[in-house]
Structures are given as C-alpha cells and as structure tokens.
N, C-alpha and C. Protein backbone atom coordinates (compact mmCIF):
# COMPACT_ATOMS: atom_id res chain seq x y z
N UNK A 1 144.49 224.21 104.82
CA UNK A 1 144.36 222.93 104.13
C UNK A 1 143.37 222.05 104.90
N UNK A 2 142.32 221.37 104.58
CA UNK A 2 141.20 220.46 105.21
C UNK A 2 141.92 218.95 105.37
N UNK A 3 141.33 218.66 105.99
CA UNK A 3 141.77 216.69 106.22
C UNK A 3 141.52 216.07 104.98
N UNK A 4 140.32 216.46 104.41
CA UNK A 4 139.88 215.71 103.43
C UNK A 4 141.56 216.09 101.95
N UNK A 5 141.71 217.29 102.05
CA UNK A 5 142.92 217.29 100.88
C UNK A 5 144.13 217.01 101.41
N UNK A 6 144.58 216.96 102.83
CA UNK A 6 145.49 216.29 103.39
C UNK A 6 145.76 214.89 103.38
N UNK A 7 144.62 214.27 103.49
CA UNK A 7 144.54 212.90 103.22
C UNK A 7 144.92 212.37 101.64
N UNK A 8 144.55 213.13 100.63
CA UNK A 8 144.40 212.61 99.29
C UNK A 8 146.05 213.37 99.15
N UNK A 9 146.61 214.06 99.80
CA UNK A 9 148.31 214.58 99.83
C UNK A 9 148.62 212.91 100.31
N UNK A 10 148.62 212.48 101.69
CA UNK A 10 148.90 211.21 101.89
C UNK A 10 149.17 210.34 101.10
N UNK A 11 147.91 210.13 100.33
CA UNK A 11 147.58 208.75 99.68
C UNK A 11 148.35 208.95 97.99
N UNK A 12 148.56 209.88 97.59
CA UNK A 12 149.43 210.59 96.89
C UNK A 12 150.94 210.07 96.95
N UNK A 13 151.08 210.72 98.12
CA UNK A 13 153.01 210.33 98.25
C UNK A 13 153.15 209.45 98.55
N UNK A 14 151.65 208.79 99.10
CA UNK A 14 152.29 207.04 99.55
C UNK A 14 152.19 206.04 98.68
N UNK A 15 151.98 206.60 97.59
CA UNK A 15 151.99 205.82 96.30
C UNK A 15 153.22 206.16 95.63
N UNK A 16 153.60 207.49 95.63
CA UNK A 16 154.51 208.02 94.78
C UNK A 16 155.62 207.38 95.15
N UNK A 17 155.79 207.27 96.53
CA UNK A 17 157.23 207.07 97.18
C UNK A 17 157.31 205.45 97.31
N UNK A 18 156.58 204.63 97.47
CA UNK A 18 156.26 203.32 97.33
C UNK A 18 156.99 202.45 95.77
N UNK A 19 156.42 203.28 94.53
CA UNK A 19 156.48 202.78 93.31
C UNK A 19 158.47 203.05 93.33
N UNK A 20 158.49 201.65 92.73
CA UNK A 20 160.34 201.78 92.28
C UNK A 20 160.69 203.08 91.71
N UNK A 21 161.96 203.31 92.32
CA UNK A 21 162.24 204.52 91.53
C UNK A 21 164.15 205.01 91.50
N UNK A 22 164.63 206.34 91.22
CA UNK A 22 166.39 205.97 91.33
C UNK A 22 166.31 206.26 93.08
N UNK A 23 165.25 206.64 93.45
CA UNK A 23 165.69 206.89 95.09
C UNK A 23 165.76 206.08 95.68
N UNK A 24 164.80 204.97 95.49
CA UNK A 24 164.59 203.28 96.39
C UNK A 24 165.83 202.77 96.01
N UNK A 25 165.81 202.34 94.43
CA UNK A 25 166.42 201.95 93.70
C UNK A 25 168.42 202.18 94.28
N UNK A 26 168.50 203.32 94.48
CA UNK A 26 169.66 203.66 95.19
C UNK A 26 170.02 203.72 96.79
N UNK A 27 168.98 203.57 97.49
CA UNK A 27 168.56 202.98 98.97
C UNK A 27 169.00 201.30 98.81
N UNK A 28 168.26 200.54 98.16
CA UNK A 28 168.60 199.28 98.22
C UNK A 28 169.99 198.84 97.96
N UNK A 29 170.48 199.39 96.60
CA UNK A 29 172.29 199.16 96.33
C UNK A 29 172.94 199.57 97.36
N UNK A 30 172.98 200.82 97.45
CA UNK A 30 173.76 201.00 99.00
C UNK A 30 173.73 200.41 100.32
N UNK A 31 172.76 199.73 100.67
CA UNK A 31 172.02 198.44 101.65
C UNK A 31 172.83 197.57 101.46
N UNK A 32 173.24 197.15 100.15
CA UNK A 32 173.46 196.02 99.56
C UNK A 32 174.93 195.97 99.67
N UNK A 33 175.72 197.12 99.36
CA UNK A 33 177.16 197.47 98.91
C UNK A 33 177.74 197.60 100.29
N UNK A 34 176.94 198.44 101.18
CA UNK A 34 177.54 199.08 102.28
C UNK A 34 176.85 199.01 103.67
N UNK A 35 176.20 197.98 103.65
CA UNK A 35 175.12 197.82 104.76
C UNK A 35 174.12 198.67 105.23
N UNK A 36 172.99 198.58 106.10
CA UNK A 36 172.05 199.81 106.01
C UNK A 36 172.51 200.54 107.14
N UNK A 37 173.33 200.38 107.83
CA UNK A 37 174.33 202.02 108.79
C UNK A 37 174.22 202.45 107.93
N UNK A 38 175.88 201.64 107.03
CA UNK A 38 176.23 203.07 106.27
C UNK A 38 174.85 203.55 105.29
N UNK A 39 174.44 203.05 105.05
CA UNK A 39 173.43 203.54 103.89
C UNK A 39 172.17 204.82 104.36
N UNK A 40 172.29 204.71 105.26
CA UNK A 40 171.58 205.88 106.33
C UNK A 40 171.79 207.28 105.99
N UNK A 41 173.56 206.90 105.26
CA UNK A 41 174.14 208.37 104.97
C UNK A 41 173.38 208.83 103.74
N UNK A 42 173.13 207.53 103.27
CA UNK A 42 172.60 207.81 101.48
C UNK A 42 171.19 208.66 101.55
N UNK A 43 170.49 207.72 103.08
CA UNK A 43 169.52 208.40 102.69
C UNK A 43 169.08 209.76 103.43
N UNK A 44 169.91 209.98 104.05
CA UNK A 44 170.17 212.02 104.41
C UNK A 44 170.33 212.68 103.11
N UNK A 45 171.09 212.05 102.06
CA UNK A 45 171.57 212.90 101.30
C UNK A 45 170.34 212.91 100.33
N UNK A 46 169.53 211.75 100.24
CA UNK A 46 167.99 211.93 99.46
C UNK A 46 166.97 212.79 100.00
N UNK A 47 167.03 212.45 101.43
CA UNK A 47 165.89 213.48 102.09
C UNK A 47 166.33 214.62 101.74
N UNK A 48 168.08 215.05 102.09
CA UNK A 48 167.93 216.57 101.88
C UNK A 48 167.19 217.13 100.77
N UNK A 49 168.39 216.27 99.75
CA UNK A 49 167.12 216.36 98.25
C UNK A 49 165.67 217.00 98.15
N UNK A 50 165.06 215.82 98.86
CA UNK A 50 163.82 215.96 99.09
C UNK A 50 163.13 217.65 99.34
N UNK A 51 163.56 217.55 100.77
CA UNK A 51 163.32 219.17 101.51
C UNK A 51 163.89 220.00 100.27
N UNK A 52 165.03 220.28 100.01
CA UNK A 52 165.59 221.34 98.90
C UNK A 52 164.12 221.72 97.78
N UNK A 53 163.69 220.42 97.24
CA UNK A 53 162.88 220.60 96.27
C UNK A 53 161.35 221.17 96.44
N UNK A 54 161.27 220.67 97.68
CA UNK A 54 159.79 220.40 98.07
C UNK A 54 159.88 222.37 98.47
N UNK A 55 160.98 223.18 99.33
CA UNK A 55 161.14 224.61 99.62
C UNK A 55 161.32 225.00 98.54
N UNK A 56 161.81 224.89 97.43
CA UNK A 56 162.16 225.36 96.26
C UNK A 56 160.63 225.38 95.10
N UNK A 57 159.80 224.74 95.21
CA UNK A 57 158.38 224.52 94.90
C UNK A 57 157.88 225.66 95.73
N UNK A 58 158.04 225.75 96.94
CA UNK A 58 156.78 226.60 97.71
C UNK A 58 157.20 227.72 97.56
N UNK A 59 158.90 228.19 97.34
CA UNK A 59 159.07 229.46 97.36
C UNK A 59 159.36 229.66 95.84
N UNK A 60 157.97 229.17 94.80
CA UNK A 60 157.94 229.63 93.17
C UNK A 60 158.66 228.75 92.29
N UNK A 61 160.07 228.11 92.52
CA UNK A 61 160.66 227.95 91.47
C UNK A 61 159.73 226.70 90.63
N UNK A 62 158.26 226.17 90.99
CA UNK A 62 157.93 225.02 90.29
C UNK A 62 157.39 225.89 89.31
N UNK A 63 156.43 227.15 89.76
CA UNK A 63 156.12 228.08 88.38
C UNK A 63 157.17 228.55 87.57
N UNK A 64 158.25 229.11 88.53
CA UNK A 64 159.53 229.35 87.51
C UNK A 64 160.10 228.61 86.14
N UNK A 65 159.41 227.20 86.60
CA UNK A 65 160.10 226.02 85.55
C UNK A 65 159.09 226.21 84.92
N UNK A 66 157.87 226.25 84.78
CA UNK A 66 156.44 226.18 84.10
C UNK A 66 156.43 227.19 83.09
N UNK A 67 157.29 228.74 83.18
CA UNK A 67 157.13 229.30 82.49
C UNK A 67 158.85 229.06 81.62
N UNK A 68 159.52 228.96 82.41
CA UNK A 68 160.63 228.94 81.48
C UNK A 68 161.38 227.57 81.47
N UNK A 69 160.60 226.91 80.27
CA UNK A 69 160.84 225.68 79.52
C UNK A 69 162.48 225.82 79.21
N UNK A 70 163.20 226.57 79.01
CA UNK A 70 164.63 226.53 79.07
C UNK A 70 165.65 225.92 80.35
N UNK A 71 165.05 226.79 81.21
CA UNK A 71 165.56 226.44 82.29
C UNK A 71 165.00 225.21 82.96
N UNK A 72 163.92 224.53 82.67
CA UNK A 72 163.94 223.43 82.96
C UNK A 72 163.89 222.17 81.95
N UNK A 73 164.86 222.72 80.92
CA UNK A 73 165.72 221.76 79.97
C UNK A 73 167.32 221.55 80.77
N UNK A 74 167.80 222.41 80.83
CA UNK A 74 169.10 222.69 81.52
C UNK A 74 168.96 221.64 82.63
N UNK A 75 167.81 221.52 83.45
CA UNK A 75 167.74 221.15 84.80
C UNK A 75 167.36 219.51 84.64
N UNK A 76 166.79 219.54 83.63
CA UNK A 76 166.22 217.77 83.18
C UNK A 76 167.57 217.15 82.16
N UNK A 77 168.28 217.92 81.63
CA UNK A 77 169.69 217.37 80.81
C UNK A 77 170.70 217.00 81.89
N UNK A 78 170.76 218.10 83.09
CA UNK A 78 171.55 217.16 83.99
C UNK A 78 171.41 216.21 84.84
N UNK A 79 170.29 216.08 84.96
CA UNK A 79 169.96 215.12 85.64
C UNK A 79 169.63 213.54 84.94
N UNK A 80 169.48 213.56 83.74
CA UNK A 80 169.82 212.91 82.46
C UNK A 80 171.33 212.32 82.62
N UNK A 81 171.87 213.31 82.28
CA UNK A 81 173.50 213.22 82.32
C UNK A 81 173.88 212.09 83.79
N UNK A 82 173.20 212.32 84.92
CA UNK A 82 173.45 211.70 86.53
C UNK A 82 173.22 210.52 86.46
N UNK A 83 171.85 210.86 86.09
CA UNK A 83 171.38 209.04 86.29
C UNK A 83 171.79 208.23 84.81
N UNK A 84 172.22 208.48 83.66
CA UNK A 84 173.15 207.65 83.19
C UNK A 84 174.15 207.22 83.86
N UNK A 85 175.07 207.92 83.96
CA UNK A 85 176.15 208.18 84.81
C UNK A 85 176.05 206.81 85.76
N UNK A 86 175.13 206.74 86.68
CA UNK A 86 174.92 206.14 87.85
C UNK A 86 174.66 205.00 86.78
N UNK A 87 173.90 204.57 86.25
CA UNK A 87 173.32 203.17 85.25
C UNK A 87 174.84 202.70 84.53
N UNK A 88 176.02 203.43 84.52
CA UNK A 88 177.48 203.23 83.42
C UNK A 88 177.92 202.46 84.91
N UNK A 89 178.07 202.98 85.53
CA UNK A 89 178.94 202.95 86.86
C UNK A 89 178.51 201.58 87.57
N UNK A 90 176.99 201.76 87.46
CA UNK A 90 176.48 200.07 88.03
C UNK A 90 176.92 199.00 87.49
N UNK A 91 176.18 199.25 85.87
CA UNK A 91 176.75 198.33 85.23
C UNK A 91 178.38 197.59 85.35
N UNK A 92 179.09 198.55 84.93
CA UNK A 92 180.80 198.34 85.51
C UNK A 92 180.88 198.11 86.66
N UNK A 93 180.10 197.52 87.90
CA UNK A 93 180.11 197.18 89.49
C UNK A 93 181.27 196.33 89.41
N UNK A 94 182.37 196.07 90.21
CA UNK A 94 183.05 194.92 90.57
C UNK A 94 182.04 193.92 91.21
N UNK A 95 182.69 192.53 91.32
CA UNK A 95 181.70 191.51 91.58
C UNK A 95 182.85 190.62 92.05
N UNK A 96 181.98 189.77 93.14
CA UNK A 96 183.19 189.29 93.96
C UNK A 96 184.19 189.36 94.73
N UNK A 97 185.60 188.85 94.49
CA UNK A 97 186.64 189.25 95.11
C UNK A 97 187.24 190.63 95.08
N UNK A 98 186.67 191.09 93.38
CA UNK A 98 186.85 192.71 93.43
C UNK A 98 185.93 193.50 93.88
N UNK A 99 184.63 193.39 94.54
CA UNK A 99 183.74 194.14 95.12
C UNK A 99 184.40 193.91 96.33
N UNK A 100 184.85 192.84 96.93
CA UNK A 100 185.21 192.96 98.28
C UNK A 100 186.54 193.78 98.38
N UNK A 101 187.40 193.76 97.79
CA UNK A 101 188.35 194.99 98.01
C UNK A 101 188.25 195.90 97.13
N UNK A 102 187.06 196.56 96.81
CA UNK A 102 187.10 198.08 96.46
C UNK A 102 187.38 198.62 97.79
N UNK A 103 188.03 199.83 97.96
CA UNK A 103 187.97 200.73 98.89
C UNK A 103 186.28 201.05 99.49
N UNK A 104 186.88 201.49 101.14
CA UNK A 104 184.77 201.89 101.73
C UNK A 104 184.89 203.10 101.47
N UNK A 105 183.27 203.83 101.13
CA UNK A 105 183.34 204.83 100.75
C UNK A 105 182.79 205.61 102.36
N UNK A 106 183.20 206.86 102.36
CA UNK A 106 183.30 207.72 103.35
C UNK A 106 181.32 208.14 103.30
N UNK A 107 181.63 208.58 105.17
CA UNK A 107 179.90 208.87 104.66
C UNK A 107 179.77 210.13 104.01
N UNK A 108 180.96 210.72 103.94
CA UNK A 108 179.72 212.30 103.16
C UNK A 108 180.06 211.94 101.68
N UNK A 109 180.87 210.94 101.18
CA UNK A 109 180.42 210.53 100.11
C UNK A 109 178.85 209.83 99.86
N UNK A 110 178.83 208.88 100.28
CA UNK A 110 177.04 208.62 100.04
C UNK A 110 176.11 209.42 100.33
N UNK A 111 176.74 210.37 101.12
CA UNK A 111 175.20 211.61 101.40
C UNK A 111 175.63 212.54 100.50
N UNK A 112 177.11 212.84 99.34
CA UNK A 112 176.47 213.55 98.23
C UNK A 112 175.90 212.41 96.99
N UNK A 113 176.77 211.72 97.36
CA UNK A 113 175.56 210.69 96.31
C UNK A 113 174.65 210.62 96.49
N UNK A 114 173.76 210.99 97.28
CA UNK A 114 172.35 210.53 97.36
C UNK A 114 171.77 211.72 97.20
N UNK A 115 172.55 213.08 97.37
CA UNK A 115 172.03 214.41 97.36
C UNK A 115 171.59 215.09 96.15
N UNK A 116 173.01 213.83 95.04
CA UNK A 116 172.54 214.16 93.67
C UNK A 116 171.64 213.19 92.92
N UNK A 117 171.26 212.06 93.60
CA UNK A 117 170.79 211.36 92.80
C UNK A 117 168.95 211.76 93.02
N UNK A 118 169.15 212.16 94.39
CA UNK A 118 167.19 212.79 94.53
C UNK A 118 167.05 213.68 94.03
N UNK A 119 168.61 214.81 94.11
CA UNK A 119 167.97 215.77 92.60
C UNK A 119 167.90 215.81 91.06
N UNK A 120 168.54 214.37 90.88
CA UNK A 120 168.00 213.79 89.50
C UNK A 120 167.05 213.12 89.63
N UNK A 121 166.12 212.84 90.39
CA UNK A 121 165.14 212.14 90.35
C UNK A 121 163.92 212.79 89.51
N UNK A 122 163.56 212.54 88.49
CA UNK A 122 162.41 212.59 87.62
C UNK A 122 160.66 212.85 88.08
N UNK A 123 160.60 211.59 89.17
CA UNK A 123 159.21 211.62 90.06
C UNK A 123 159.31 213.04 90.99
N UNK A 124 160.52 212.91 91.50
CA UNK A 124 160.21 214.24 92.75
C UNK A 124 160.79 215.81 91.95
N UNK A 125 160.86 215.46 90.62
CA UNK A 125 161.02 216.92 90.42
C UNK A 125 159.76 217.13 89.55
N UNK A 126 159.09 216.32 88.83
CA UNK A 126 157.80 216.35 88.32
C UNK A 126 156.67 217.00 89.76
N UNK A 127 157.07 216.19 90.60
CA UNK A 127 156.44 215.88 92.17
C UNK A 127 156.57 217.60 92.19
N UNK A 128 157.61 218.01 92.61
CA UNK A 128 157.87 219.78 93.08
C UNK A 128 157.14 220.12 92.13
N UNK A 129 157.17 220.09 91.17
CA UNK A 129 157.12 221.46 90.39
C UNK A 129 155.68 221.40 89.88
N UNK A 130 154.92 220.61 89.54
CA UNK A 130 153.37 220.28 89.15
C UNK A 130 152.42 219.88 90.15
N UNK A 131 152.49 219.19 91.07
CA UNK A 131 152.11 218.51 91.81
C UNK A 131 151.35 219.25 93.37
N UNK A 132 152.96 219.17 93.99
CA UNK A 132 152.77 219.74 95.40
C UNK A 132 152.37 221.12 95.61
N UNK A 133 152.48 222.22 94.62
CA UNK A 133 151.92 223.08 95.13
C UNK A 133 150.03 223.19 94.71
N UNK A 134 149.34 222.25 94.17
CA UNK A 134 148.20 221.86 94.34
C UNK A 134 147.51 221.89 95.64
N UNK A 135 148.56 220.95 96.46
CA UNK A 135 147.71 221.04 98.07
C UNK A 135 147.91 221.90 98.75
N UNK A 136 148.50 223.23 98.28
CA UNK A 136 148.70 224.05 98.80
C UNK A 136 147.39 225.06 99.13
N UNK A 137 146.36 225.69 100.30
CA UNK A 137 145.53 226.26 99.68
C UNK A 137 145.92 228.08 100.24
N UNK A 138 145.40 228.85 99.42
CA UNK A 138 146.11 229.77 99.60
C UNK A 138 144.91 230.84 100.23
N UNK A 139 144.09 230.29 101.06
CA UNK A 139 143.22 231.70 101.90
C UNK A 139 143.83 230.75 103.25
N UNK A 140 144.56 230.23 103.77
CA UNK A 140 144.74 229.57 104.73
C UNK A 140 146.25 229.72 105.38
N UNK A 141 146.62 229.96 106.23
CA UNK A 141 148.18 230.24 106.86
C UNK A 141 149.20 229.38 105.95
N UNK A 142 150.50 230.06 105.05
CA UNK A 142 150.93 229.13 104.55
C UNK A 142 152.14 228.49 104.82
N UNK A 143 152.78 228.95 106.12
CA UNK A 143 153.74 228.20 106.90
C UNK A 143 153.44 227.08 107.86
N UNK A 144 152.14 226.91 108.02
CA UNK A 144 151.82 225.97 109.10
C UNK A 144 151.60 224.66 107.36
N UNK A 145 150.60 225.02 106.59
CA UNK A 145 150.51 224.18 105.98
C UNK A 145 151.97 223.56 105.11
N UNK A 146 152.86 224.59 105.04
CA UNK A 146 154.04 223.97 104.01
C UNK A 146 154.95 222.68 105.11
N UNK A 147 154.63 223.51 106.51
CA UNK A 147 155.39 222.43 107.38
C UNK A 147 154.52 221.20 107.81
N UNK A 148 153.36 220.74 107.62
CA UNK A 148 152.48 219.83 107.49
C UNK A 148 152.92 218.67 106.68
N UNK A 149 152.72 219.10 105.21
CA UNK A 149 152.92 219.00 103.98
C UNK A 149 154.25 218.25 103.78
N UNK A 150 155.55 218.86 104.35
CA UNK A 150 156.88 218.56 104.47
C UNK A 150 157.47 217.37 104.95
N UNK A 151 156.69 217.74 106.70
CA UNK A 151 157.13 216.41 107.37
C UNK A 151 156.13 215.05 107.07
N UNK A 152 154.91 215.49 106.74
CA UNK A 152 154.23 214.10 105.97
C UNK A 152 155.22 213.41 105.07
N UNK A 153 155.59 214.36 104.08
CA UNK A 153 156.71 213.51 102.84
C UNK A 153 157.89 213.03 103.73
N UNK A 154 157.96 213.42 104.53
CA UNK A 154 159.46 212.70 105.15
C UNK A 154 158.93 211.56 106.11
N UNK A 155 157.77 211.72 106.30
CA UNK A 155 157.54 210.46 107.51
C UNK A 155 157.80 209.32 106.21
N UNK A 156 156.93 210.10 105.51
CA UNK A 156 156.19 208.59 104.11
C UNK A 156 157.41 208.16 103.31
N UNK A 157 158.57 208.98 102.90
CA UNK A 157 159.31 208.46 102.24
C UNK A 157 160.85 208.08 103.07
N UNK A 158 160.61 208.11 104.64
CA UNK A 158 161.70 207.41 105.56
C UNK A 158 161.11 206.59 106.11
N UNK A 159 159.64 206.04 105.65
CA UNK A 159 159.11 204.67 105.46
C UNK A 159 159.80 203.81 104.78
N UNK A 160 159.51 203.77 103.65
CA UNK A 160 159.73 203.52 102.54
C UNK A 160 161.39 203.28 102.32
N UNK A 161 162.24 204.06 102.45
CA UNK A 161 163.39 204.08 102.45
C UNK A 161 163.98 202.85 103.67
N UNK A 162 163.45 202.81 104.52
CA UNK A 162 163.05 201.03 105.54
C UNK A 162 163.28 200.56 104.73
N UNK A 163 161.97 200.45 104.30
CA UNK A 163 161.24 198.98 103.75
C UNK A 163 162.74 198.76 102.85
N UNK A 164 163.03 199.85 101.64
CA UNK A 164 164.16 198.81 100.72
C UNK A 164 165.39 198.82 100.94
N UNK A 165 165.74 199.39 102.41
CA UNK A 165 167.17 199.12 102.90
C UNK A 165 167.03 197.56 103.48
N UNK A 166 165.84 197.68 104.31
CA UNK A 166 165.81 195.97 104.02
C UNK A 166 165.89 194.72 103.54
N UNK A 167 165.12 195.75 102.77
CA UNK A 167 164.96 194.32 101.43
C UNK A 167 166.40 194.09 100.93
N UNK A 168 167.09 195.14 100.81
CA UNK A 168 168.66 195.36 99.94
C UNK A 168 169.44 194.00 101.27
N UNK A 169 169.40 194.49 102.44
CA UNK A 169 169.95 193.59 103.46
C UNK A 169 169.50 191.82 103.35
N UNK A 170 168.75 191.92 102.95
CA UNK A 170 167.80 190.29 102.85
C UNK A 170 168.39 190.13 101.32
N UNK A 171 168.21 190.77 100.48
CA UNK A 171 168.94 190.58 98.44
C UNK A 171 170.34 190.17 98.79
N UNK A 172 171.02 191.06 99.81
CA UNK A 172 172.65 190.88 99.63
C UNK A 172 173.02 189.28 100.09
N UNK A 173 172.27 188.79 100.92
CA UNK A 173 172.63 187.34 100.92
C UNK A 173 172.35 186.38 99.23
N UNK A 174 171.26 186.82 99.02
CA UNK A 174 171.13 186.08 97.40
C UNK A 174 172.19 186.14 96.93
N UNK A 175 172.38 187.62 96.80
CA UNK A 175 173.88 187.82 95.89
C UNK A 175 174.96 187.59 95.95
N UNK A 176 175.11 186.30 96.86
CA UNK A 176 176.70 186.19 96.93
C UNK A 176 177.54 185.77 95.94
N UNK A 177 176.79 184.61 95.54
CA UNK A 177 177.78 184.18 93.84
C UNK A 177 178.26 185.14 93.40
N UNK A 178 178.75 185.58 92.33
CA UNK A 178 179.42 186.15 91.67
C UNK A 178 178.80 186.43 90.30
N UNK A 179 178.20 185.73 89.80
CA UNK A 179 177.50 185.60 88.38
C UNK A 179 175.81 186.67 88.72
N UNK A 180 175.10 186.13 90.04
CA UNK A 180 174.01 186.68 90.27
C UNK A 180 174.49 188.24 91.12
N UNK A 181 175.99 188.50 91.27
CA UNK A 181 175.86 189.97 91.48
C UNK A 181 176.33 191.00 90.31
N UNK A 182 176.48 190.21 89.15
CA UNK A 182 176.62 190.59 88.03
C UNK A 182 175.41 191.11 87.20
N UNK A 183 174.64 190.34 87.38
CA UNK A 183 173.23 190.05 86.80
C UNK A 183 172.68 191.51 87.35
N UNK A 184 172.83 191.22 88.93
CA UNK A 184 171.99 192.40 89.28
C UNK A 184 172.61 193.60 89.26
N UNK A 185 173.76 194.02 89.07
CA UNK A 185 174.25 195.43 88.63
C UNK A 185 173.66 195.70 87.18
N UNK A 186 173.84 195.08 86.21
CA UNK A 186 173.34 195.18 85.09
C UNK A 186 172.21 195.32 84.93
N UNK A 187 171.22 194.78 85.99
CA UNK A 187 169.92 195.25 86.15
C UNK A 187 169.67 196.36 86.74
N UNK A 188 170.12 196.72 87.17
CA UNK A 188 170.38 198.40 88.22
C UNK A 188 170.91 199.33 87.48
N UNK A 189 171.59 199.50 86.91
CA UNK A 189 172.70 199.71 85.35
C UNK A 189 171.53 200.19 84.44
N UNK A 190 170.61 199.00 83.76
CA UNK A 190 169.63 199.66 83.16
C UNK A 190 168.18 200.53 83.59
N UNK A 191 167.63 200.18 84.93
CA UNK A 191 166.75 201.01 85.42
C UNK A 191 167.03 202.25 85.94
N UNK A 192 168.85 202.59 86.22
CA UNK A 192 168.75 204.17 85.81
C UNK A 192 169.13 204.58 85.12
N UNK A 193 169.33 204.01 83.87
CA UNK A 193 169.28 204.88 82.54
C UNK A 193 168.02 204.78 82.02
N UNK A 194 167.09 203.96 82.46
CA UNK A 194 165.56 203.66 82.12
C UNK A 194 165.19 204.96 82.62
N UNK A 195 165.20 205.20 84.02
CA UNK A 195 164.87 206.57 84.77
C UNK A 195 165.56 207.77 84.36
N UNK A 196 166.84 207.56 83.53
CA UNK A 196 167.18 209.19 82.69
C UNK A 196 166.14 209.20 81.76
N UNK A 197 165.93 208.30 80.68
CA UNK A 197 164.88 208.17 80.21
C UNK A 197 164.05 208.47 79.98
N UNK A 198 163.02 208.12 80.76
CA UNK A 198 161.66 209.23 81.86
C UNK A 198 162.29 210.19 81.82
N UNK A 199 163.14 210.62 82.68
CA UNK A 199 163.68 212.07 82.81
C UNK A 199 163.73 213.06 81.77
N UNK A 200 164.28 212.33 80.34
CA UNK A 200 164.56 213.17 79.21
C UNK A 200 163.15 213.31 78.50
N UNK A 201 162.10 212.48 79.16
CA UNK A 201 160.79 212.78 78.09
C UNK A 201 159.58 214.05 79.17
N UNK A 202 160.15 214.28 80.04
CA UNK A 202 159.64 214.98 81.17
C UNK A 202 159.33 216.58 80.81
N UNK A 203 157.88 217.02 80.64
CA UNK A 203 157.94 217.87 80.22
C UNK A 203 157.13 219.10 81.74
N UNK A 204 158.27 220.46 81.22
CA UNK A 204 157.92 221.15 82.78
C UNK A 204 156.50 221.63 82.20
C-alpha cells in the first residue's frame, strides 16, 4: 500500500467516523446515562464490532455479500430490527426521578450493547463490505497492510468516540430538567430508527 492511498484511507475514515452516526450516537447516550467510565465498556463493545467487520471484509465475506444479495438481506433486516429496537427503547427512556432509580447496568452489558449496535451499524457495514477492501493492494504483503489499515481505524474512531463521550458529559448537565431529557430521548429514539432506515435502503 503507498502513503499516497494510505493517506486518502485516513481522510476517508476520518470523515466516516466523524459524521453522526448509531455508533457516536450511542457513545454519547451512554456518556450521558452512565458516565464516560462506564461508557468505555460501550465502546469496547463497538470497537470489537469494528475489528470483527473490518477481519471479516479481508477474509472475503464483503465479496460474499456482493454476490449473495440474500444473505446480505438477512444481515441488513437484523440489523434493521436492532436499531429500531434501540430508537423504541430510547424513546420510552425514563426521565427524572425514574431515570435516577433505574437499576446500573453491568459492564458486559454495555459492551454487548455496543457489540450489537456496531454490528447494526449501516456506515461500517457498507464501510466492510464495499469500501475497505479498495485500499487493499494486492501485489504487496497483505498482513502487514491489513494490520496498518486496522489500527488506523481504531486510532481514528477511539478519537472520535472522545470527542462524543465528552460532549455526552458536557449535554448531561443541560439535561437535567426533566422535560429537556425527554425531548432528547425522543430525539435519539428517532435517529436510530432514521439509521434502520438507511440500513433498510442499503444495497450490498
């Protein structure tokens, strides 16, 4: 792989991973719900995500989906099915005195929540399966380049995953009323069913 297509890989994911999405989008709520410790767990369970997809691309399955449009109906309906799911569940958020005594959730709960929500993610499975194996070049060693390739996406998107655990930490003071943490579940509520959405018009 040359600098020059390494770089345009960069400038790529640092756009990709930057633009709102259910991964930020679910980085920040959990910031918000559970502080950014716990939310750390959430985002192991996205990175794994991440890695799963990004190995699962290099070892074929993005052609696998390319040729068999079935199987990546199956794979875009459930993930459809998730991130509704997640948009029902927001929406219905307790608020207030009942957000403060919901039960805390355990960490390997948020790291499978987060495990399933990056593999419903729409961008990074478009991302695997069309995308990343582009910068792949193939007269060139292809274990040095897949591990290049890899930890770039994880530097760039455990950037990023910062930036909106932050921001979620700086929002959760806004939100203390009760009315404006209503508002914003319902707004969270609809941008991932907005993102099943996308998801259901996603073609492999």
């Amino acid at each position: 792989m040359s600098l020059h297509l390494w770089w345009l890989y960069v400038t790529a994911v640092f756009l990709i991973s930057a633009t709102p999405g259910p991964n930020m989008l679910h980085v920040m709520t959990q910031s918000i719900q559970h502080g950014p410790r716990k939310a750390m767990a959430t985002m192991a369970g996205l990175m794994s995500a991440v890695l799963l997809c990004l190995a699962a691309s290099a070892l074929g399955l993005g052609a696998l989906l390319k040729t068999s449009p079935r199987l990546f109906d199956v794979l875009r309906y459930a993930g459809v099915a998730y991130l509704v799911w997640l948009g029902i569940k927001a929406w219905r958020a307790p608020v207030g005195d009942a957000a403060v005594a919901a039960p805390a959730r355990s960490h390997h709960a948020l790291f499978a929540t987060g495990l399933l929500t990056g593999l419903s993610n729409p961008k990074l499975i478009i991302f695997a399966a069309a995308l990343f194996p582009q910068f792949i070049d193939t007269d060139r060693p292809f274990g040095i380049q897949l591990a290049i390739l890899v930890l770039t996406f994880v530097v760039i998107e455990s950037f990023w995953y910062s930036v909106y655990a932050l921001g979620g930490l700086r929002l959760a003071r806004w939100l203390a009323p009760a009315n404006r943490q209503r508002l914003f579940n319902r707004a969270t509520g609809v941008m991932f069913i907005g993102f099943g959405g996308a998801l259901l018009g996603a073609r492999a």
